[in-house]
N, C-alpha and C. Protein backbone atom coordinates (compact mmCIF):
# COMPACT_ATOMS: atom_id res chain seq x y z
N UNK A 1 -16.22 -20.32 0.57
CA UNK A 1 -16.41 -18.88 0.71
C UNK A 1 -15.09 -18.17 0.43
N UNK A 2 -15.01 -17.25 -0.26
CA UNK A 2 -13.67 -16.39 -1.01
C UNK A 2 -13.47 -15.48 0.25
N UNK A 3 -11.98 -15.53 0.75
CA UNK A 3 -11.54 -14.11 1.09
C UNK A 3 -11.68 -13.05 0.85
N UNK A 4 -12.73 -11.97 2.24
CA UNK A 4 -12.54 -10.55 1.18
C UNK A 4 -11.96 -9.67 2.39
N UNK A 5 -11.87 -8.51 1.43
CA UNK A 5 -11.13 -7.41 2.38
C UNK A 5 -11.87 -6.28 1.79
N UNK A 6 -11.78 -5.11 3.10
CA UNK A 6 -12.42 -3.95 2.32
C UNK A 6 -11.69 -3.02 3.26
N UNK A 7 -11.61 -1.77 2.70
CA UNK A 7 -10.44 0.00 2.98
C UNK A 7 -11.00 0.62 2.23
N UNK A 8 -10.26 1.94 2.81
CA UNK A 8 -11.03 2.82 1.99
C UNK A 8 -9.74 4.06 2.54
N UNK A 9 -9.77 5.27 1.91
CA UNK A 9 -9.32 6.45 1.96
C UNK A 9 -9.59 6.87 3.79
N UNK A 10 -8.66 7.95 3.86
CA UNK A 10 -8.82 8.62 5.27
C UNK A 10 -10.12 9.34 5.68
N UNK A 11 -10.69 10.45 4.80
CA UNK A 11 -11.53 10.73 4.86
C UNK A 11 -13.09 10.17 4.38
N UNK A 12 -12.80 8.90 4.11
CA UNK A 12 -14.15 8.43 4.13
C UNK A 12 -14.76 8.26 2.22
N UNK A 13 -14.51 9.14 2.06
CA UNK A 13 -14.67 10.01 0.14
C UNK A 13 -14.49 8.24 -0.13
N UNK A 14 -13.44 7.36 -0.48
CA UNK A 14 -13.53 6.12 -1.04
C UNK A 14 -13.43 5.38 -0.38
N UNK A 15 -13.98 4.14 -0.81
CA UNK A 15 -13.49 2.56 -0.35
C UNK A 15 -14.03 1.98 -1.34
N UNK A 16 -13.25 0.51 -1.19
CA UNK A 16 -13.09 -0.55 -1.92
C UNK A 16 -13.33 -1.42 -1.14
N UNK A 17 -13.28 -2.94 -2.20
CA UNK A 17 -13.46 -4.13 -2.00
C UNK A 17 -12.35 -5.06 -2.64
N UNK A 18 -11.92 -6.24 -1.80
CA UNK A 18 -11.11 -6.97 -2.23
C UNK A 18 -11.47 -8.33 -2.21
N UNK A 19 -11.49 -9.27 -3.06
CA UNK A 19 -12.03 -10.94 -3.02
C UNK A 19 -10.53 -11.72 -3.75
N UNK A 20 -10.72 -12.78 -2.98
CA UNK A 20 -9.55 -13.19 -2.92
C UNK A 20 -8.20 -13.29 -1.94
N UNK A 21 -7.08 -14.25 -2.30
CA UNK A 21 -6.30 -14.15 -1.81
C UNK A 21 -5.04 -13.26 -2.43
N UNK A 22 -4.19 -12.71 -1.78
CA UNK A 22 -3.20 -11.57 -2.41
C UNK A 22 -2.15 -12.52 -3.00
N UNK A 23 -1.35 -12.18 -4.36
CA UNK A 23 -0.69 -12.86 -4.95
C UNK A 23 0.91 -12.63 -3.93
N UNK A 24 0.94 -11.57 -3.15
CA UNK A 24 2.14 -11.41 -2.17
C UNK A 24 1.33 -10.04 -1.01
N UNK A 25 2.70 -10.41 -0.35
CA UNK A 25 2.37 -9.02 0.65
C UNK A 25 3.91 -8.69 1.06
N UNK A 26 3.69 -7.76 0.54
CA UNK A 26 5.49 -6.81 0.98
C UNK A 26 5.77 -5.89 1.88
N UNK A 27 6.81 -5.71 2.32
CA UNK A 27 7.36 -4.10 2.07
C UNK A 27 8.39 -3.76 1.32
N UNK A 28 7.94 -2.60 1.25
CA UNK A 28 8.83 -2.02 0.37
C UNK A 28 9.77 -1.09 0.22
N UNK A 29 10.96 -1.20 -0.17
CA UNK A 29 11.56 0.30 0.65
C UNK A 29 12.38 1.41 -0.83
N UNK A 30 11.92 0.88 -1.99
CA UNK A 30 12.13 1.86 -2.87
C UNK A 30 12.07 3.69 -2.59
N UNK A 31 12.68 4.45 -3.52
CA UNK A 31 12.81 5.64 -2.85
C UNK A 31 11.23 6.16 -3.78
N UNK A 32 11.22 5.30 -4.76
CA UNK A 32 9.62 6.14 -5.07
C UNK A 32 8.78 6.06 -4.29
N UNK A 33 8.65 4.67 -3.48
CA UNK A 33 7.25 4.62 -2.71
C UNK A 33 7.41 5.75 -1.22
N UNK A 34 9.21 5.44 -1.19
CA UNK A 34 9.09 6.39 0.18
C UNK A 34 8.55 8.15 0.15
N UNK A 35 9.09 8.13 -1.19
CA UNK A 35 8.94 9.21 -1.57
C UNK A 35 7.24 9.95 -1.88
N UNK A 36 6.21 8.47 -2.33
CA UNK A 36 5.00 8.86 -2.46
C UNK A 36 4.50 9.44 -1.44
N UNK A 37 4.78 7.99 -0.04
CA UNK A 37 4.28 8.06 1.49
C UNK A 37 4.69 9.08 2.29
N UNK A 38 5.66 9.38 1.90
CA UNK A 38 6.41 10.85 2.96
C UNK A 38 6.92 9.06 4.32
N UNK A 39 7.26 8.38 3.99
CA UNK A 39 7.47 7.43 4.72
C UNK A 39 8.96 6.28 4.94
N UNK A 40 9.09 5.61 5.28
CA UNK A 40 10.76 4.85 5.60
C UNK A 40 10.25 3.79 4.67
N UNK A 41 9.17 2.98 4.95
CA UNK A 41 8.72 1.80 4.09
C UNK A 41 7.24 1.92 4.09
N UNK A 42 6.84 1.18 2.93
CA UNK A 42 4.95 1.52 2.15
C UNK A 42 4.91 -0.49 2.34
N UNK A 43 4.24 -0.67 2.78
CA UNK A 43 3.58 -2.22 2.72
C UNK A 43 2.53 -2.14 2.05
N UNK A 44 2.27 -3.20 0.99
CA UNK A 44 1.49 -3.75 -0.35
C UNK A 44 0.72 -5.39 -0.15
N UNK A 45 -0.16 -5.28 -0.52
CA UNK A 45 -0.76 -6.91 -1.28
C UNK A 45 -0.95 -6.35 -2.43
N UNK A 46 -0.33 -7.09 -3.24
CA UNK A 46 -0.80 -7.48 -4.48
C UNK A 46 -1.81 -8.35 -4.80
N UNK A 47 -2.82 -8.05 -5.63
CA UNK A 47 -4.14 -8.37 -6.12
C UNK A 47 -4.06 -8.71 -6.90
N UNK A 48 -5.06 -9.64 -8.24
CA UNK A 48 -5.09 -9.62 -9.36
C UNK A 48 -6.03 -8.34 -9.65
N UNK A 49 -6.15 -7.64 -10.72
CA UNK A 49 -6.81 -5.89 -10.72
C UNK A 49 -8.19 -6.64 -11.05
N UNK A 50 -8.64 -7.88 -11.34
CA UNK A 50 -10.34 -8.35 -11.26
C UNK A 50 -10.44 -8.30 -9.50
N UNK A 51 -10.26 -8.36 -8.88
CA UNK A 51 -9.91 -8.69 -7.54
C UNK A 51 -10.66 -7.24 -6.92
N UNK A 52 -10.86 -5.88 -6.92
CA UNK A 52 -10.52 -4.77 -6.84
C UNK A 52 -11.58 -4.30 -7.56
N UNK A 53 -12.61 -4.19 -6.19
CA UNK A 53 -13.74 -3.40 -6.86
C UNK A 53 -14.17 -2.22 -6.01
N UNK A 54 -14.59 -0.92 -6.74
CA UNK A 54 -14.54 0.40 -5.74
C UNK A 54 -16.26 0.04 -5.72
N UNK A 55 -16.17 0.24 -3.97
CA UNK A 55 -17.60 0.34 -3.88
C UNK A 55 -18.43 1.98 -3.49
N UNK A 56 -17.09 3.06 -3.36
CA UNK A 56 -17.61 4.45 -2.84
C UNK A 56 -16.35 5.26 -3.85
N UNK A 57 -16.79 6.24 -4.73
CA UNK A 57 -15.87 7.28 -5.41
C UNK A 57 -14.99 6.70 -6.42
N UNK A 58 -14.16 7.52 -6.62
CA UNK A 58 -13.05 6.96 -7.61
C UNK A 58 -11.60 7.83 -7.18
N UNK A 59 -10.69 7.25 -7.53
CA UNK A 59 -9.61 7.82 -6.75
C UNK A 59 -8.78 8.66 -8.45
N UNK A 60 -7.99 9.64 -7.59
CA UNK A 60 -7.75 10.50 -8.70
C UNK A 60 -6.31 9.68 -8.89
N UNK A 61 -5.72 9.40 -10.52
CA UNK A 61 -4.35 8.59 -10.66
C UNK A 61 -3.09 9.86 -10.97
N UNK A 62 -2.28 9.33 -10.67
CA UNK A 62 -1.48 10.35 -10.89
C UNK A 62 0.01 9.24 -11.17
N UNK A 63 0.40 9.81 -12.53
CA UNK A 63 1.70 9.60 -13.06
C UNK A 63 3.03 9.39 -12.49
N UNK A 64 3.58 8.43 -11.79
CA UNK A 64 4.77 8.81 -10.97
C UNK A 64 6.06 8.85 -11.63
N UNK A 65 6.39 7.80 -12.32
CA UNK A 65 7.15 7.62 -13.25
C UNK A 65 7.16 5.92 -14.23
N UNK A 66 7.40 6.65 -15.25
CA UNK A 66 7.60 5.37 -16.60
C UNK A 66 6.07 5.14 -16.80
N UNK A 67 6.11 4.10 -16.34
CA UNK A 67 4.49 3.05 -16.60
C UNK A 67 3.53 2.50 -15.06
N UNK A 68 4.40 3.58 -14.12
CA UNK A 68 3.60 3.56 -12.89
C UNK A 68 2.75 4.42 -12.99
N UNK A 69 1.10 3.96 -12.33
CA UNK A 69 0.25 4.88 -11.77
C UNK A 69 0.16 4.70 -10.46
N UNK A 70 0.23 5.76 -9.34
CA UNK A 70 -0.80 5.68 -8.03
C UNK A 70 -1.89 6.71 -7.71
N UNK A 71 -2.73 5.61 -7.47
CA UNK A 71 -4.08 6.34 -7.25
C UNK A 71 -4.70 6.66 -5.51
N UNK A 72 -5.03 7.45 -5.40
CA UNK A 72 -4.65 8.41 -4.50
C UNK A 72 -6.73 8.88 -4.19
N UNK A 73 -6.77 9.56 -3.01
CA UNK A 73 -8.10 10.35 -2.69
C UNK A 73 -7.80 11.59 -2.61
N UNK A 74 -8.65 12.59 -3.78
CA UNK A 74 -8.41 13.75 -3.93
C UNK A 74 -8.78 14.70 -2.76
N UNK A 75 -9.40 14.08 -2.38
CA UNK A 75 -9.80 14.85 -0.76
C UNK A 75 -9.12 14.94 0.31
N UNK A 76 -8.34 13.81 0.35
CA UNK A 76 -7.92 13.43 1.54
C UNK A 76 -6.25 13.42 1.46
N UNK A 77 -5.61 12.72 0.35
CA UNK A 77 -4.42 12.73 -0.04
C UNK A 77 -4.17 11.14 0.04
N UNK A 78 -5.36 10.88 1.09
CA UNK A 78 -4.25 8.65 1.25
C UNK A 78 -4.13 8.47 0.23
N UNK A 79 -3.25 7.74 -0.25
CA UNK A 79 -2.42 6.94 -1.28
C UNK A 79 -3.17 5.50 -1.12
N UNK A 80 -3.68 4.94 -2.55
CA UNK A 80 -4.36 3.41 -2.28
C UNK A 80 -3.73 2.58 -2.84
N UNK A 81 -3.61 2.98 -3.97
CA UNK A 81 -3.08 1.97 -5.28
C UNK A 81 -2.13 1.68 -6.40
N UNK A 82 -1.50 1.18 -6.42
CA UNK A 82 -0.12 0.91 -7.09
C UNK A 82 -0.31 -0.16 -8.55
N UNK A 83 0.03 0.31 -9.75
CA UNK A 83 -0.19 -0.07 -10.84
C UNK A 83 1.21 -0.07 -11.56
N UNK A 84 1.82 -1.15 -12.15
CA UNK A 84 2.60 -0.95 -13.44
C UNK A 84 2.53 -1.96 -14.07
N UNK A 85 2.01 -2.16 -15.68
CA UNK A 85 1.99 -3.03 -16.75
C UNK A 85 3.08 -3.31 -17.12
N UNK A 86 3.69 -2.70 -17.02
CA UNK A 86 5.16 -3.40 -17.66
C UNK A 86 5.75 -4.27 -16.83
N UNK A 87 5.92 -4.16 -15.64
CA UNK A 87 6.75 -5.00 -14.49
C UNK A 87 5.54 -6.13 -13.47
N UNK A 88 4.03 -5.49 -13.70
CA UNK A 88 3.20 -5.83 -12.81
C UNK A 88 2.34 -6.48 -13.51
N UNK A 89 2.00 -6.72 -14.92
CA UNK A 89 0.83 -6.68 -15.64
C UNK A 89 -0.26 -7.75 -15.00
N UNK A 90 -1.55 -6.57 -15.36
CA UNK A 90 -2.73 -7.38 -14.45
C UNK A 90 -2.51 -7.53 -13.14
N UNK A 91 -2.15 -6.90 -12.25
CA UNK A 91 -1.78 -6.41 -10.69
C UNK A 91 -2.06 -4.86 -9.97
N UNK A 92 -2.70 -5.10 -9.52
CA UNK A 92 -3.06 -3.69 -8.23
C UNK A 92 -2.48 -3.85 -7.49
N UNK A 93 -1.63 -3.59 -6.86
CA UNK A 93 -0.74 -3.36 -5.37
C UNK A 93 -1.48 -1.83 -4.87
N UNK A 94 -2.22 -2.64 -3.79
CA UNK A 94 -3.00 -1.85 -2.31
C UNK A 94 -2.29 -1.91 -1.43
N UNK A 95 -2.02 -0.48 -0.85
CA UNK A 95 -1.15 -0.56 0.36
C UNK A 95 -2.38 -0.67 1.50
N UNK A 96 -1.14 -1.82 2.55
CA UNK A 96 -2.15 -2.30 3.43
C UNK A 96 -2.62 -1.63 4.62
N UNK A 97 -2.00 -0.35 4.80
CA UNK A 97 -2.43 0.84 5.61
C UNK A 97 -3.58 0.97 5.61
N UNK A 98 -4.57 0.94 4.50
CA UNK A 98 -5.67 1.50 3.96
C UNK A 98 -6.48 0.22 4.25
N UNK A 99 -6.22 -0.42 4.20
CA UNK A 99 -7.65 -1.76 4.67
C UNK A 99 -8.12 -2.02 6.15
N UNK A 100 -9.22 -1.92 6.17
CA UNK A 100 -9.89 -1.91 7.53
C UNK A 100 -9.52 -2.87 8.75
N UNK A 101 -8.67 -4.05 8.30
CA UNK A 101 -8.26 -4.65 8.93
C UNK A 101 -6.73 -4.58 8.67
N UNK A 102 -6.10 -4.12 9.34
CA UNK A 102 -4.61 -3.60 9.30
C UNK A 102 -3.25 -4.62 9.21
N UNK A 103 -4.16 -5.29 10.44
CA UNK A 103 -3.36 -6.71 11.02
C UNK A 103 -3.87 -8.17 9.94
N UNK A 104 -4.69 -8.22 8.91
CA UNK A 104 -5.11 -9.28 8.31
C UNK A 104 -4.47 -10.40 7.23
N UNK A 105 -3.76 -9.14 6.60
CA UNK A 105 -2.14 -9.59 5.62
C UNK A 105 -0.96 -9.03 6.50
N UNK A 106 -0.18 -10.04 6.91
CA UNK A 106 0.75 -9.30 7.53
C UNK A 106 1.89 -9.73 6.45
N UNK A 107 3.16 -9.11 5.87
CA UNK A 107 3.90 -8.70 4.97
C UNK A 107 4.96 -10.36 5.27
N UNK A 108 5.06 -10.84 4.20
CA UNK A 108 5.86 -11.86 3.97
C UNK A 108 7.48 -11.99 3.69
N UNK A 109 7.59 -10.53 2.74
CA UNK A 109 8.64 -10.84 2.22
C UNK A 109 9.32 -8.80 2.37
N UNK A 110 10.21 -8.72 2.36
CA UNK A 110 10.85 -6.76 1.89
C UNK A 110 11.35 -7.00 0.61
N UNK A 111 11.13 -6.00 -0.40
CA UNK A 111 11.78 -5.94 -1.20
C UNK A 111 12.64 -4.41 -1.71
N UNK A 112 12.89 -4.00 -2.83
CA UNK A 112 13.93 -3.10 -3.12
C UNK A 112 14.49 -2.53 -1.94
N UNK A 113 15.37 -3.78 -1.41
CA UNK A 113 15.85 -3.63 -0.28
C UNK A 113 17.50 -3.25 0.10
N UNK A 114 17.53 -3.07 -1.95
CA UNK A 114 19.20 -2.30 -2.59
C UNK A 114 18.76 -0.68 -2.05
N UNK A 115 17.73 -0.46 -1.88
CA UNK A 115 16.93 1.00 -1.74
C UNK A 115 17.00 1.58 -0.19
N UNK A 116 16.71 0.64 0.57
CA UNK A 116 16.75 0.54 1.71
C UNK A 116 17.42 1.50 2.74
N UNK A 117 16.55 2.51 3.66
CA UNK A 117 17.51 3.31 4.14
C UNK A 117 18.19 2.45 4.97
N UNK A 118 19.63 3.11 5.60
CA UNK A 118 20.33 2.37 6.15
C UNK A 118 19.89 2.01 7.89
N UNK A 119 19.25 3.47 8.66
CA UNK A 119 18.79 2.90 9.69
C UNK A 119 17.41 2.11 9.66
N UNK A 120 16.57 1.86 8.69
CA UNK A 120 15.85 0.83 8.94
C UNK A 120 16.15 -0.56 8.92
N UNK A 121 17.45 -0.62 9.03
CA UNK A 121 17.94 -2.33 9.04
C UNK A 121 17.57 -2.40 10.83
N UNK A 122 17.93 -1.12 11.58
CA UNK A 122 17.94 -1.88 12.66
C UNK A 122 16.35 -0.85 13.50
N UNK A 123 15.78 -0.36 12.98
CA UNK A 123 14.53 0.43 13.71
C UNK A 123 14.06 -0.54 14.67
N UNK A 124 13.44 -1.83 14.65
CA UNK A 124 12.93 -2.52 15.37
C UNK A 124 13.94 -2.32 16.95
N UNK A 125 14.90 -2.16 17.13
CA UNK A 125 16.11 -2.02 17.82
C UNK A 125 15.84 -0.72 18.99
N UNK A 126 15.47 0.30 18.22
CA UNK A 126 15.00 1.39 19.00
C UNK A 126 14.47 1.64 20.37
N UNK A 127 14.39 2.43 21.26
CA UNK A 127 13.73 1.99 22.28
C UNK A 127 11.73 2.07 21.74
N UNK A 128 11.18 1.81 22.81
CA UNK A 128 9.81 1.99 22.50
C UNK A 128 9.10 2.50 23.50
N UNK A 129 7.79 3.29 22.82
CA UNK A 129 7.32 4.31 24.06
C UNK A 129 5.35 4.20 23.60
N UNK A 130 5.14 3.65 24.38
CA UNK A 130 3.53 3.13 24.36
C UNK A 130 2.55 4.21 23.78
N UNK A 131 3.12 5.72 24.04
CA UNK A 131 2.16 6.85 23.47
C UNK A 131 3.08 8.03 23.20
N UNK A 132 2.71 8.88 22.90
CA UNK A 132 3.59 10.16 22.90
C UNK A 132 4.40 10.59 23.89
N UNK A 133 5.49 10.76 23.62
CA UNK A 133 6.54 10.86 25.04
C UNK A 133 6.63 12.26 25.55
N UNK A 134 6.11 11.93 27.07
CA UNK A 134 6.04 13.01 27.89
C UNK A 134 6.94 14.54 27.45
């Protein structure tokens, strides 16, 4: 029986399907992705793009730079999907925010980690507060 996974957008508008196992699972701390997420680091599985089937909508793509696309829910704004042929060919990178099971790929490796802000070397370090602080 094949591994699957399935996510979808915030508002509901898309989801997908995933079969298979992910060729990696990252994070990532490039300033494009931070820059997509409004975020410190974007975590990914990479797919093969047969792998990656929409079972609700279609997500609108949008140009980021060079030979990247991310595809995105026009409704909603979540960010799903990460594409580049030149560096990726035949690869979807799904950020793993978006899959219904959150905890299922947990991230193996960080990369563009020359990118890296400087206090996320030590965030884990921070204190911690179970809910919104009083």
């Amino acid at each position: 029986m094949s591994e699957t996974h399935s996510g979808g957008c915030h508002c509901g508008a898309i989801r997908y399907q995933l079969a298979g196992k992910p060729k990696d699972v990252a994070l990532c701390h490039c300033v494009d992705c931070r820059r997509n997420a409004g975020a410190p680091v974007m975590a990914w599985a990479g797919y093969a793009e047969d792998s990656l089937v929409m079972t609700k909508g279609e997500p609108k793509i949008f140009k980021s730079s060079g030979a990247t696309r991310r595809s995105f829910c026009s409704d909603c704004g979540t960010g799903l999907f990460y594409r580049n042929e030149e560096i990726l060919p035949g690869i979807v990178e799904v950020q793993l925010s978006t899959m219904d099971d959150q905890e299922a790929l947990p991230p193996t490796v960080q990369i563009q980690v020359a990118e890296r802000l400087g206090w996320m070397k030590t965030a884990h370090q921070l204190p911690e507060i179970q809910r919104f602080p009083e």
